[in-house]
N, C-alpha and C. Protein backbone atom coordinates (compact mmCIF):
# COMPACT_ATOMS: atom_id res chain seq x y z
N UNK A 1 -50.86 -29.22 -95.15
CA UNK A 1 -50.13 -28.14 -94.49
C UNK A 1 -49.08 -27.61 -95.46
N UNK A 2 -48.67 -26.26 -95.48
CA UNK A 2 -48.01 -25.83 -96.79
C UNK A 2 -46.53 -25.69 -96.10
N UNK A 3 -45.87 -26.24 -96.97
CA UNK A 3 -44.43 -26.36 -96.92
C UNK A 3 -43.49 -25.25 -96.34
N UNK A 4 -42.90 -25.18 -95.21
CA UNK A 4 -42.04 -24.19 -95.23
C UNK A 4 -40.58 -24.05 -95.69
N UNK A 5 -40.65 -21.92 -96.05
CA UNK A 5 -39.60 -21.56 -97.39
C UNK A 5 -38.56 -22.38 -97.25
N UNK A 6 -37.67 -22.42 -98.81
CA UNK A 6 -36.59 -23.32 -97.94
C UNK A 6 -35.06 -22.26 -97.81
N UNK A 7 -35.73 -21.16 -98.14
CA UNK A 7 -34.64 -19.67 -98.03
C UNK A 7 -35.66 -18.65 -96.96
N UNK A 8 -34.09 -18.38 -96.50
CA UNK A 8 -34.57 -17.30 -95.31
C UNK A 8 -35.96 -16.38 -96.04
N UNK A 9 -36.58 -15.96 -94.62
CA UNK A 9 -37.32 -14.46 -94.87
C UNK A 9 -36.61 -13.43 -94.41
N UNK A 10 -35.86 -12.81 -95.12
CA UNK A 10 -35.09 -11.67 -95.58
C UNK A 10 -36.12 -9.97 -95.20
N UNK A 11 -35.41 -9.18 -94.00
CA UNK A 11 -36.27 -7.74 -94.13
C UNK A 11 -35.51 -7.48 -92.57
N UNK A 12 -36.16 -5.87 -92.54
CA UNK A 12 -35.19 -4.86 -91.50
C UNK A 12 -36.47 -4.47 -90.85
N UNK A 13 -36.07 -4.62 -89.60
CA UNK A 13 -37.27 -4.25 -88.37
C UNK A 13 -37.48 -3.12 -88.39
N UNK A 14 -38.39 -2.76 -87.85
CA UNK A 14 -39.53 -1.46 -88.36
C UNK A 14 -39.97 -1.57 -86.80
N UNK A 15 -40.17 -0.16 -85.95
CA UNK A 15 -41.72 0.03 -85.61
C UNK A 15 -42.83 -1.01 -85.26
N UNK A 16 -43.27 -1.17 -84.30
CA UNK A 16 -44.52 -2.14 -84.36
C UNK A 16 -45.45 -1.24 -83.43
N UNK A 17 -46.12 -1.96 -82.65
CA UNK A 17 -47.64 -1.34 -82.25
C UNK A 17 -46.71 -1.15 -80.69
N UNK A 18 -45.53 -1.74 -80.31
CA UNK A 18 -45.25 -1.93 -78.89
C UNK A 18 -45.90 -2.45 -77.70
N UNK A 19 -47.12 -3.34 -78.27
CA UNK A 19 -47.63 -4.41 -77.45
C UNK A 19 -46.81 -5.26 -77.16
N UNK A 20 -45.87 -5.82 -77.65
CA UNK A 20 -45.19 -7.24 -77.18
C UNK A 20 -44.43 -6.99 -76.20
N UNK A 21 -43.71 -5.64 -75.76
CA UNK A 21 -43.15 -5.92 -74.76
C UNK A 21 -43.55 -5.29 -73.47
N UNK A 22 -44.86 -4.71 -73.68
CA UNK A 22 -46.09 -4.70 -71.99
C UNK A 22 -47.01 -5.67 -72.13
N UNK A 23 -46.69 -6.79 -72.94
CA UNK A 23 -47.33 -7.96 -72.78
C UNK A 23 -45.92 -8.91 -72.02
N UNK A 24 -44.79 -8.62 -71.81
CA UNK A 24 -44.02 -9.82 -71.40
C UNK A 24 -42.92 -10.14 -72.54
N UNK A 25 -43.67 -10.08 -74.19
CA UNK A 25 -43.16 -10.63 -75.01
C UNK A 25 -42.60 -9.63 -76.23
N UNK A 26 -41.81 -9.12 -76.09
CA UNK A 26 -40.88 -8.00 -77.10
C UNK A 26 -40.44 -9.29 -78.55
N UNK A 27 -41.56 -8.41 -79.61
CA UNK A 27 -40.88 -9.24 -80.68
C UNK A 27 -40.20 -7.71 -81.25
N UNK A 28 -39.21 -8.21 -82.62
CA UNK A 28 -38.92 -7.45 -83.47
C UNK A 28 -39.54 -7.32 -84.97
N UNK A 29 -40.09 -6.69 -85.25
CA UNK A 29 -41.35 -6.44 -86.27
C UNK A 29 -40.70 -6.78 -87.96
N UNK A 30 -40.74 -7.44 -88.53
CA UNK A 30 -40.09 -7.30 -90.18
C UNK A 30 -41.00 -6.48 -90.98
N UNK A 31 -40.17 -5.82 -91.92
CA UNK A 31 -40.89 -5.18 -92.98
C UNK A 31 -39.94 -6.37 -94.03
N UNK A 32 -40.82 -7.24 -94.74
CA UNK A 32 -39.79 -7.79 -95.86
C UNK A 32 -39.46 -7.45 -96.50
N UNK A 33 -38.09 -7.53 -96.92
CA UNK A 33 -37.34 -7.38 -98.70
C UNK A 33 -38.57 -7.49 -99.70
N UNK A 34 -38.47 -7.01 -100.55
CA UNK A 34 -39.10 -7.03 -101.75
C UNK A 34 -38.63 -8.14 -102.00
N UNK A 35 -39.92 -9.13 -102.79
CA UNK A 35 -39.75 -10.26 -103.35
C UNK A 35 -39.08 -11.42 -102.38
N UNK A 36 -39.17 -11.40 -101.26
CA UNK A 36 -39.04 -11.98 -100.25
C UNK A 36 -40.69 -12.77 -100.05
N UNK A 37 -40.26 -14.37 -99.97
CA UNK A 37 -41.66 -15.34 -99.63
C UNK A 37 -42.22 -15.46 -98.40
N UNK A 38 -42.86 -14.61 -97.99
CA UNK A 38 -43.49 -15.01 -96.73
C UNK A 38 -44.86 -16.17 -96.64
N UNK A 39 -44.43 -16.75 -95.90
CA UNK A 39 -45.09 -17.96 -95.75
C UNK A 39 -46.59 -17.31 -95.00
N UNK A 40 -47.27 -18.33 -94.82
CA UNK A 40 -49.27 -17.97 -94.81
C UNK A 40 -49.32 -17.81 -93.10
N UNK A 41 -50.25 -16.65 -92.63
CA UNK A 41 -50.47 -16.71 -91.81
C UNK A 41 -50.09 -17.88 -90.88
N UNK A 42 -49.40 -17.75 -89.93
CA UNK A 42 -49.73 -18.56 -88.72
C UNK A 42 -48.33 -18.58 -87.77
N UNK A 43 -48.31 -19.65 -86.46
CA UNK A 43 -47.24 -19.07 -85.64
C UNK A 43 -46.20 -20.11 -86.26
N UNK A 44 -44.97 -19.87 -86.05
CA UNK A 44 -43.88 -20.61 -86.45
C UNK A 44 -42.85 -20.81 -85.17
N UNK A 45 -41.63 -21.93 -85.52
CA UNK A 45 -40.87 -21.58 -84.90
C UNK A 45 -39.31 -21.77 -85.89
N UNK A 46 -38.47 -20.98 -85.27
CA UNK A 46 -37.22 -21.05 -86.58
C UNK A 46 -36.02 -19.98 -85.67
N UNK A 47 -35.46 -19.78 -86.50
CA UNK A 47 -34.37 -19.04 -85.86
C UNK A 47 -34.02 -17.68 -86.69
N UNK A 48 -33.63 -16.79 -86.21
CA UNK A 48 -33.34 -15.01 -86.08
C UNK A 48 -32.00 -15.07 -86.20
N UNK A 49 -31.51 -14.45 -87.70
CA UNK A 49 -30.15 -14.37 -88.06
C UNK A 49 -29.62 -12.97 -87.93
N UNK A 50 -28.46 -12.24 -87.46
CA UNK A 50 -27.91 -11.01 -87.85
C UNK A 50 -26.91 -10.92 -88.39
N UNK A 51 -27.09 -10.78 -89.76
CA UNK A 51 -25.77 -10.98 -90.47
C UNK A 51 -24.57 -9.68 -89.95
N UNK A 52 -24.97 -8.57 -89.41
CA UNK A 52 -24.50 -7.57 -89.35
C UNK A 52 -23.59 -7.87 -87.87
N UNK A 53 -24.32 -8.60 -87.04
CA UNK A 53 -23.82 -9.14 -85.35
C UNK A 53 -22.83 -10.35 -85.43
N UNK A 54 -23.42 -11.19 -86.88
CA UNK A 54 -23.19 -13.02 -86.70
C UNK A 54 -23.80 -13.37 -85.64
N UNK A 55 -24.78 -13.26 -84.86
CA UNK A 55 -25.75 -13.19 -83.92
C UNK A 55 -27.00 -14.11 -84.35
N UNK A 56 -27.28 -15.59 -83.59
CA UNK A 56 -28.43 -16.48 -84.03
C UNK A 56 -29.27 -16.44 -82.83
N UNK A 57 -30.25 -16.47 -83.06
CA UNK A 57 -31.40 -16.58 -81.92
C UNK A 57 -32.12 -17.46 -82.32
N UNK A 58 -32.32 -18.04 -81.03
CA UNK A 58 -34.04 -18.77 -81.28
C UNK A 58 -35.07 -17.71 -81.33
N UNK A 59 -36.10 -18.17 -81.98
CA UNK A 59 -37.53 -17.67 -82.35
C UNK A 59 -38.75 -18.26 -82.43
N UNK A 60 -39.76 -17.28 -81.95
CA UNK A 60 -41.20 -18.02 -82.28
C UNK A 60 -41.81 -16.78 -82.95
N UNK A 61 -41.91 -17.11 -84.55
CA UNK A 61 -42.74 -16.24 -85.31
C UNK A 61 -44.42 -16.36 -85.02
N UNK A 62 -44.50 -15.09 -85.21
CA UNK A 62 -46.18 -15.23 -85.71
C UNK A 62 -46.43 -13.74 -86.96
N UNK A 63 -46.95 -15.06 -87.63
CA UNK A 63 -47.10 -13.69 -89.47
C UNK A 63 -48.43 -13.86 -89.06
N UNK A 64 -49.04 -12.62 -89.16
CA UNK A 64 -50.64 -12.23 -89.37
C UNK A 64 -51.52 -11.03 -88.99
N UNK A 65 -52.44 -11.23 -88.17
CA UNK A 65 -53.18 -9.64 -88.24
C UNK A 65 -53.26 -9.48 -87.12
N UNK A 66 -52.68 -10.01 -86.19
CA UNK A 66 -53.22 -9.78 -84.72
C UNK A 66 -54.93 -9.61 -84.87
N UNK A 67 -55.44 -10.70 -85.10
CA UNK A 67 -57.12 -10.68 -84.59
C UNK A 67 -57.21 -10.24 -83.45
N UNK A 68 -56.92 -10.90 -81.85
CA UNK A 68 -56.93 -10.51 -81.16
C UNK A 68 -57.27 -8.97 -80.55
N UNK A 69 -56.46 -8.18 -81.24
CA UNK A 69 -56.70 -6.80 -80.93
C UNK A 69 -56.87 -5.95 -82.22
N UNK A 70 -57.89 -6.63 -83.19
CA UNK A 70 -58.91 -5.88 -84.34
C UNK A 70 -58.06 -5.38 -85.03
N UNK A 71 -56.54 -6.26 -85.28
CA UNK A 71 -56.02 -5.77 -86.86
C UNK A 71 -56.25 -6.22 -87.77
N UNK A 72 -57.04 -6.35 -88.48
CA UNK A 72 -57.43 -7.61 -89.15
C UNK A 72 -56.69 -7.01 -90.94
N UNK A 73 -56.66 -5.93 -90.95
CA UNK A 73 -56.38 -5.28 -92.11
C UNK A 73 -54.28 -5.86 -92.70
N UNK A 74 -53.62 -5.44 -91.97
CA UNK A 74 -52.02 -5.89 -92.12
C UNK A 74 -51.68 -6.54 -91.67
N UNK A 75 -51.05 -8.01 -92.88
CA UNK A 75 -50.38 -9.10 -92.13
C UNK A 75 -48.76 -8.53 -91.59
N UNK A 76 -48.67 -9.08 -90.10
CA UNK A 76 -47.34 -8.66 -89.29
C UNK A 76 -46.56 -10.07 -89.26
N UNK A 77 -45.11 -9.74 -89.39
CA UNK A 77 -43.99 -10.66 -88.99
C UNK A 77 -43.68 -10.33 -87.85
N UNK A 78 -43.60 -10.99 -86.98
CA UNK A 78 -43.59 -10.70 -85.74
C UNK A 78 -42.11 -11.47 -84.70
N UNK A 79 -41.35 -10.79 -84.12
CA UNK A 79 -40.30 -11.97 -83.95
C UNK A 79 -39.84 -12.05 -82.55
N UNK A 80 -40.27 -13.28 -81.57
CA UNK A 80 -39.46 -13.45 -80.20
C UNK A 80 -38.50 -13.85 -80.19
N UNK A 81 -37.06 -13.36 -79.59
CA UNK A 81 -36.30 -13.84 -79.39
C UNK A 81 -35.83 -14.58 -77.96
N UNK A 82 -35.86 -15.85 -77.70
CA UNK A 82 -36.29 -16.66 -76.25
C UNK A 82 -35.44 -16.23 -76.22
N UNK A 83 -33.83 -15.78 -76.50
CA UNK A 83 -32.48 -15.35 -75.58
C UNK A 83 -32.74 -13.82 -75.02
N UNK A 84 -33.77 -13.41 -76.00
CA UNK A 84 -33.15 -12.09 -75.27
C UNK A 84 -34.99 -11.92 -74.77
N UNK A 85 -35.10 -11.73 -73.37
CA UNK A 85 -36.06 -12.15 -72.44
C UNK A 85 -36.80 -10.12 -72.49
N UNK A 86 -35.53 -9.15 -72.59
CA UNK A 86 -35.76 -7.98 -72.56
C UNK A 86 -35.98 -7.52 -73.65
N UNK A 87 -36.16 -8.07 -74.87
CA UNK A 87 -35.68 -7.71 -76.07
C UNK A 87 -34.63 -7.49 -76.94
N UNK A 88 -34.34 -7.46 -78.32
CA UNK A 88 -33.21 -6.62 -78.61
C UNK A 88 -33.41 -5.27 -79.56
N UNK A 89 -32.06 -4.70 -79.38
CA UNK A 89 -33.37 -3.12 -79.88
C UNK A 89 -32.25 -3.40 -81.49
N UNK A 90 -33.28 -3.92 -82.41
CA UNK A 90 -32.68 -4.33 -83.85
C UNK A 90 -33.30 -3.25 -84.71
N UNK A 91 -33.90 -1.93 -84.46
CA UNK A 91 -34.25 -0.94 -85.48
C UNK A 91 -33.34 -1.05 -86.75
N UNK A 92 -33.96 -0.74 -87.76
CA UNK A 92 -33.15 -0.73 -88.84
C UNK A 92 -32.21 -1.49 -89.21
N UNK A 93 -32.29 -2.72 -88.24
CA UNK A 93 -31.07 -3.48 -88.83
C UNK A 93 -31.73 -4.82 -89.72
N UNK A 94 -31.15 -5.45 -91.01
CA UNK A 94 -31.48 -6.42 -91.34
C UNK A 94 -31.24 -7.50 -91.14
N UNK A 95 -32.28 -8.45 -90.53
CA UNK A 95 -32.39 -9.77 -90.27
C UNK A 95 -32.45 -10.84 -91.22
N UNK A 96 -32.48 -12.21 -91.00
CA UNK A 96 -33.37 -13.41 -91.66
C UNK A 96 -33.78 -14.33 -91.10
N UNK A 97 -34.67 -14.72 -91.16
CA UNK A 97 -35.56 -15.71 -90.18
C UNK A 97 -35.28 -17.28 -91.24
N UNK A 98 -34.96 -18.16 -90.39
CA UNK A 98 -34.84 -19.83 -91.29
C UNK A 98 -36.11 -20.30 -90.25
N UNK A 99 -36.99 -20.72 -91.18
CA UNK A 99 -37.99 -21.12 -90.28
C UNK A 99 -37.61 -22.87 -90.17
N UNK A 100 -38.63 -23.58 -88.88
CA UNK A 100 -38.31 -24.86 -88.45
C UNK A 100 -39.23 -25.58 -88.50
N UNK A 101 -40.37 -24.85 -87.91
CA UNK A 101 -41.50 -25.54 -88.09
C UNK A 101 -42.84 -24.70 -87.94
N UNK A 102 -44.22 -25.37 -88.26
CA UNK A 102 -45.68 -24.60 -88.13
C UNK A 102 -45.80 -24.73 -86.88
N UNK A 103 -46.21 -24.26 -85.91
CA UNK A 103 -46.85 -24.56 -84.74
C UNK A 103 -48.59 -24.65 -84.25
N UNK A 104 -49.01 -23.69 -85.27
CA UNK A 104 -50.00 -23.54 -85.28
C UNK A 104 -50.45 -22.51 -85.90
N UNK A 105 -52.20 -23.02 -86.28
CA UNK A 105 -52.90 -21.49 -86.84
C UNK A 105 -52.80 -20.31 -85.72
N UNK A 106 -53.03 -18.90 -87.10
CA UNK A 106 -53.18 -17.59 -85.72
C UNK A 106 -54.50 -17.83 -85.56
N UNK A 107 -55.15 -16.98 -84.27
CA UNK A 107 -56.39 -17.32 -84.04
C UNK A 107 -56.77 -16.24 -83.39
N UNK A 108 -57.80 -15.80 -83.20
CA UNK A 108 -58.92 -14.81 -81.93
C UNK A 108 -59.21 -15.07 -80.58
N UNK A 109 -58.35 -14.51 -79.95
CA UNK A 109 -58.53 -14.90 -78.63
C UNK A 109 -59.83 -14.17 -77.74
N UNK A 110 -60.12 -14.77 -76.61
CA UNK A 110 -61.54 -13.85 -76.28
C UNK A 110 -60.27 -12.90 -75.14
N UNK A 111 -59.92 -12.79 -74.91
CA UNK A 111 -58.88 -12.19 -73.65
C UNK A 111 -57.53 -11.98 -74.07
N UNK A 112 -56.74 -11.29 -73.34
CA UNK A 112 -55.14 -11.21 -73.56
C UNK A 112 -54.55 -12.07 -72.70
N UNK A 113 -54.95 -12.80 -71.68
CA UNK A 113 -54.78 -13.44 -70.98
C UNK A 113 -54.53 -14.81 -71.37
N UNK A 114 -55.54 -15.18 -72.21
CA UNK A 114 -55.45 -16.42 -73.20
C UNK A 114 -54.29 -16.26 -74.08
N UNK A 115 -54.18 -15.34 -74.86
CA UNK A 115 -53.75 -14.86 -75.87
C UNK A 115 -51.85 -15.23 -75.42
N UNK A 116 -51.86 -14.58 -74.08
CA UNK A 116 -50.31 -14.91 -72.98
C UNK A 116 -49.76 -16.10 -72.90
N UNK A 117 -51.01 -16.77 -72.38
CA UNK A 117 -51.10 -18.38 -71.93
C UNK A 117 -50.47 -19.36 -73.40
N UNK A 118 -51.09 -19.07 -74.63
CA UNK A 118 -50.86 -19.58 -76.11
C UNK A 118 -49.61 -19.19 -76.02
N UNK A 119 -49.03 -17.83 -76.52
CA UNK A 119 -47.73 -17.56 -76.61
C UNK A 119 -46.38 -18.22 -75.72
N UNK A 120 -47.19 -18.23 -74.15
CA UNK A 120 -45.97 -19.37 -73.42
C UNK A 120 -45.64 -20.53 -73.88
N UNK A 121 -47.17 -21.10 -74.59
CA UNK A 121 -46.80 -22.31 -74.55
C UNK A 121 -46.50 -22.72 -76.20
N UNK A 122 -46.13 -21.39 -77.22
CA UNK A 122 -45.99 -21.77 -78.26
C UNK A 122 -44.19 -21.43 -77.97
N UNK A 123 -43.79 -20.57 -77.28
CA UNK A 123 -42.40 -20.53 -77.69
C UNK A 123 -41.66 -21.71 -76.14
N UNK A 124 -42.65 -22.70 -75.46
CA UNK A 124 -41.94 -23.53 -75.11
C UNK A 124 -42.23 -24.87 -76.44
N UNK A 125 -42.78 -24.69 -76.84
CA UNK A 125 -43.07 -25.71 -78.00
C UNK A 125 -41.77 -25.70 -79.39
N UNK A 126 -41.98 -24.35 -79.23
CA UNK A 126 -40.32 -23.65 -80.43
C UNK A 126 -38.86 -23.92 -79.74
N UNK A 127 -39.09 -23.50 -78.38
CA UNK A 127 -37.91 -24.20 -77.61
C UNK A 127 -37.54 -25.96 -77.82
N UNK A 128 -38.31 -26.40 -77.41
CA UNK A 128 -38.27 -28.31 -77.45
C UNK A 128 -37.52 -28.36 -79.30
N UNK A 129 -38.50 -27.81 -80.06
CA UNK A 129 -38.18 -28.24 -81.79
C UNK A 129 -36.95 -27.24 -81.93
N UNK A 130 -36.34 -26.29 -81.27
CA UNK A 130 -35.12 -25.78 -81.43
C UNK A 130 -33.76 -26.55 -81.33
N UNK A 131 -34.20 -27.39 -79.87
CA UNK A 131 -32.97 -27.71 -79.27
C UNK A 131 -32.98 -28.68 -79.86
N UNK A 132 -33.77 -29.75 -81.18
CA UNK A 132 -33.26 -30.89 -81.48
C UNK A 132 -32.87 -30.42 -83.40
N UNK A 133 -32.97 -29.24 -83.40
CA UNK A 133 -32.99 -28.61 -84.85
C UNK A 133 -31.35 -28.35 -84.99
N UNK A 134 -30.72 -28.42 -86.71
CA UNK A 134 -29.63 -27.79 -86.93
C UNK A 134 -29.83 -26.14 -86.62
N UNK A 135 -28.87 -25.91 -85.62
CA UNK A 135 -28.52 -24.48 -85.62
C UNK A 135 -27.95 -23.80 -86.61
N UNK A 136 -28.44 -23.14 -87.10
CA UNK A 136 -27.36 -22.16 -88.57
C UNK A 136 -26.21 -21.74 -88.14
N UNK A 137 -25.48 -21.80 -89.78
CA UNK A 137 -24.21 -20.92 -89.25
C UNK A 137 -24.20 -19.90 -88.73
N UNK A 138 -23.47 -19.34 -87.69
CA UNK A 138 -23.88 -17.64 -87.73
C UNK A 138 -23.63 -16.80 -89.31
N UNK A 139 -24.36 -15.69 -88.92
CA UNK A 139 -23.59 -15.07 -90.50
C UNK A 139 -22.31 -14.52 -89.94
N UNK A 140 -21.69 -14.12 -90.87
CA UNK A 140 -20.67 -13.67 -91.40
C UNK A 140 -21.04 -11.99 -90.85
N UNK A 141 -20.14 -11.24 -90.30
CA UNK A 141 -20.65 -9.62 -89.51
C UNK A 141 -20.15 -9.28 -90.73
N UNK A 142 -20.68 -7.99 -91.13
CA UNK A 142 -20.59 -7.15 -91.95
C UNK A 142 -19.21 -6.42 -91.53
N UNK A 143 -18.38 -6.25 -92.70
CA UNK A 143 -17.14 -5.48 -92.36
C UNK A 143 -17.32 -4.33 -91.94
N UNK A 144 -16.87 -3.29 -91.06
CA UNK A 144 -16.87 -2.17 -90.24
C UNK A 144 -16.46 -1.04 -91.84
């Protein structure tokens, strides 16, 4: 299993397809920094920094193509935040993700239904490895 980074994934939310949040699950989309390591396909769990807020969230990443619904072409960073249940609207703002752990490969679901069912039970899985994980510092807010 390949090691996760041991420095943030660094990048400013972008735009996504807006499936995640008429699925239930509003992530916030990364476009990475240049020269920023993104780790290999699959779901994660870790935590959502705003240096600009000092704002930490829990998270359950998933980097990849959304098989599921025939993207197979662009790998996506994809980001839930379990605190914020409605989303948060982070356009243009830059994040960093400290990841915690793999949870699992991405995969092809035959349904969205399945696809729901996985996601519950990957960000109660990110929840459990959260609450026994060091929480980061917050960052530091950007001076006004």
């Amino acid at each position: 299993m390949p090691e996760l980074p041991s420095t943030p994934l660094v990048g400013t939310v972008v735009h996504g397809a807006g499936r995640g949040t008429g699925l239930g699950f509003p992530t916030a989309n990364l476009s990475p920094a240049p020269g920023t390591a993104v780790p290999p396909p699959a779901i994660y769990s870790g935590w959502l920094t705003r240096p600009a807020t000092g704002d930490v969230h829990r998270a359950t990443v998933s980097i990849g193509t959304n098989p599921t619904f025939g993207d197979f072409a662009e790998v996506h960073v994809e980001v839930h935040c379990h605190d914020a249940p409605d989303g948060l609207h982070l356009y243009g703002e830059r994040v960093e993700l400290r990841f915690v752990a793999r949870l699992r490969d991405t995969e092809k679901f035959a349904t969205v239904d399945e696809l729901l069912a996985a996601a519950r039970e990957d960000v109660r899985r990110s929840d459990a490895l959260l609450a026994a994980a060091p929480r980061p510092a917050a960052p530091r807010p950007a001076a006004p």
